[in-house]
Protein backbone atom coordinates (compact mmCIF):
# COMPACT_ATOMS: atom_id res chain seq x y z
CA UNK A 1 0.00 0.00 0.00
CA UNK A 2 0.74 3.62 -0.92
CA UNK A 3 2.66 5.16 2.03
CA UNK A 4 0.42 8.39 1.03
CA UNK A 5 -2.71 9.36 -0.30
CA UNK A 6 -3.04 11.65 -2.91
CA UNK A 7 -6.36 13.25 -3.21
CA UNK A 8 -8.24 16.25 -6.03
CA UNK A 9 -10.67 18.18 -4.56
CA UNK A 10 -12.49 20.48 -6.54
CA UNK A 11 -13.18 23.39 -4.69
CA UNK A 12 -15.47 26.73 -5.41
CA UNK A 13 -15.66 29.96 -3.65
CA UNK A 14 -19.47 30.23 -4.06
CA UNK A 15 -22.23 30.08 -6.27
CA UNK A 16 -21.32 32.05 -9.28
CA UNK A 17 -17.46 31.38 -9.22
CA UNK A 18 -15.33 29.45 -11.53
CA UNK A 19 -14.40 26.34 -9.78
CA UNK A 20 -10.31 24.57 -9.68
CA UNK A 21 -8.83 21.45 -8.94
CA UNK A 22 -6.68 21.68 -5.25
CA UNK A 23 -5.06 18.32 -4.72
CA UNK A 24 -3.97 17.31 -1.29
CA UNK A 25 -1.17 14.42 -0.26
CA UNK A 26 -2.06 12.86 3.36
CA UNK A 27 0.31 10.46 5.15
CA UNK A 28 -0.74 7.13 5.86
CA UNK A 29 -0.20 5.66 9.38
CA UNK A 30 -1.61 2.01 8.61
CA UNK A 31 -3.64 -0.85 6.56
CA UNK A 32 -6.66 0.10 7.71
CA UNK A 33 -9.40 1.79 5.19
CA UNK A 34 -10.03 5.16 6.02
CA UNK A 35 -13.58 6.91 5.05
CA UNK A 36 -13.63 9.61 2.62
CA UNK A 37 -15.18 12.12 5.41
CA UNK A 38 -11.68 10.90 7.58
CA UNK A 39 -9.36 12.34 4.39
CA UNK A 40 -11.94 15.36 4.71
CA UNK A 41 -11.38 15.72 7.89
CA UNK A 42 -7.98 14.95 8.30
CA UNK A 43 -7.61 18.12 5.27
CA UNK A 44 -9.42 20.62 7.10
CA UNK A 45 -7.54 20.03 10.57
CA UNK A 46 -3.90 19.38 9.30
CA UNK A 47 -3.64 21.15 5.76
CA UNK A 48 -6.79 23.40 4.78
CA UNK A 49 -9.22 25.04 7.56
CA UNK A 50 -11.04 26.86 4.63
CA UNK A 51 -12.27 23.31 3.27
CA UNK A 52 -16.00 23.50 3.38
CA UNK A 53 -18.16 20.37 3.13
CA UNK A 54 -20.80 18.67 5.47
CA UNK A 55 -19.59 17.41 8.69
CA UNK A 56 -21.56 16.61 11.85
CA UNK A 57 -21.19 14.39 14.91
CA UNK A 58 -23.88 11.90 14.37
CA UNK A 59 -22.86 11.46 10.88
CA UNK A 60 -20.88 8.22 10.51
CA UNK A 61 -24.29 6.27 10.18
CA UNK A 62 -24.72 6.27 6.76
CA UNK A 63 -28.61 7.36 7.53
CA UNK A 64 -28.49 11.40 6.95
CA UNK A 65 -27.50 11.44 2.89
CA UNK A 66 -25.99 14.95 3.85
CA UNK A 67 -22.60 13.92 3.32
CA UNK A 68 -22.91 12.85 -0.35
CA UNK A 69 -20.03 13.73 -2.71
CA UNK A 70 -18.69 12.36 -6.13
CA UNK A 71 -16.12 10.16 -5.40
CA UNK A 72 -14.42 9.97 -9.24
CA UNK A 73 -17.57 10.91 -10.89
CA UNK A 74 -19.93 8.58 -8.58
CA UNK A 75 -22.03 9.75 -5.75
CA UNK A 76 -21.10 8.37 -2.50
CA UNK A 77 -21.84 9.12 1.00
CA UNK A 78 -18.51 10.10 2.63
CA UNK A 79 -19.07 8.66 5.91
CA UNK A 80 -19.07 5.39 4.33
CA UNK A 81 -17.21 5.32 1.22
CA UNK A 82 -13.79 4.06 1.59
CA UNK A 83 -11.20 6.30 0.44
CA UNK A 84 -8.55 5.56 -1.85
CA UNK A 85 -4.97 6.91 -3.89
CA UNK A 86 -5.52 9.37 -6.28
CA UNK A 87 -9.44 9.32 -5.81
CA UNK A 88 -11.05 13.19 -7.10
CA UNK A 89 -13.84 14.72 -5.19
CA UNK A 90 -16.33 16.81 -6.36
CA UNK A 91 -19.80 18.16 -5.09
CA UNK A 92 -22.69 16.08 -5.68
CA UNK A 93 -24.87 18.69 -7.67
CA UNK A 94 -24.32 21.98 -9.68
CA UNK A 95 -26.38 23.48 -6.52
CA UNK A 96 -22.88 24.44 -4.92
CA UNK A 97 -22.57 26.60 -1.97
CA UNK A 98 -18.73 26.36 -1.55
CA UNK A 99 -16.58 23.36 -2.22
CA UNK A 100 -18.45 20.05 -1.35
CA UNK A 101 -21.20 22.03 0.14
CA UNK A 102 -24.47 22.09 -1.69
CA UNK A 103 -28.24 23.13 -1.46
CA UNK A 104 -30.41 20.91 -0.97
């Protein structure tokens, strides 16, 4: 296994602006999978704190739906999907807020 991750996120300021491609490299500590709201996570507390996209405490369920993202062109609930090298995320509609955030 890769001894880092290596993840595209495409991000946009708001509504109306162009969006862009950020890509982020995390370390890898072990084996084990890792959930694609853990990279998230692990992003906006080590590398990015302006990474915007729908995090909550009870989320890890798989119930809510609210933290649905592509994961390379496929919508996925992060909570659950497993993340993997060189994976791309992208919001889940054209209804976008601000990075993986969107209406709805």
């Amino acid at each position: 296994m890769a001894q880092e991750l290596h993840v595209k996120v495409r991000r946009q300021r708001g509504p109306e602006e162009e969006s862009y491609l950020q890509e982020y490299v995390l370390p890898l500590v072990s084996d084990e999978p890792v959930s694609v709201m853990n990279v998230l996570e692990y992003i906006y507390e080590h590398q990015d704190p302006t990474l915007a996209f729908f995090s909550h405490a009870a989320c890890r369920q798989a119930a809510c739906g609210k933290c649905m993202v592509k994961v390379d062109g496929q919508v996925r609930l992060a909570c659950k999907e497993h993340a993997k090298d060189t994976m791309l995320l992208e919001p889940y509609s054209k209804t976008v807020v601000r990075d993986l955030l969107c209406e709805g």
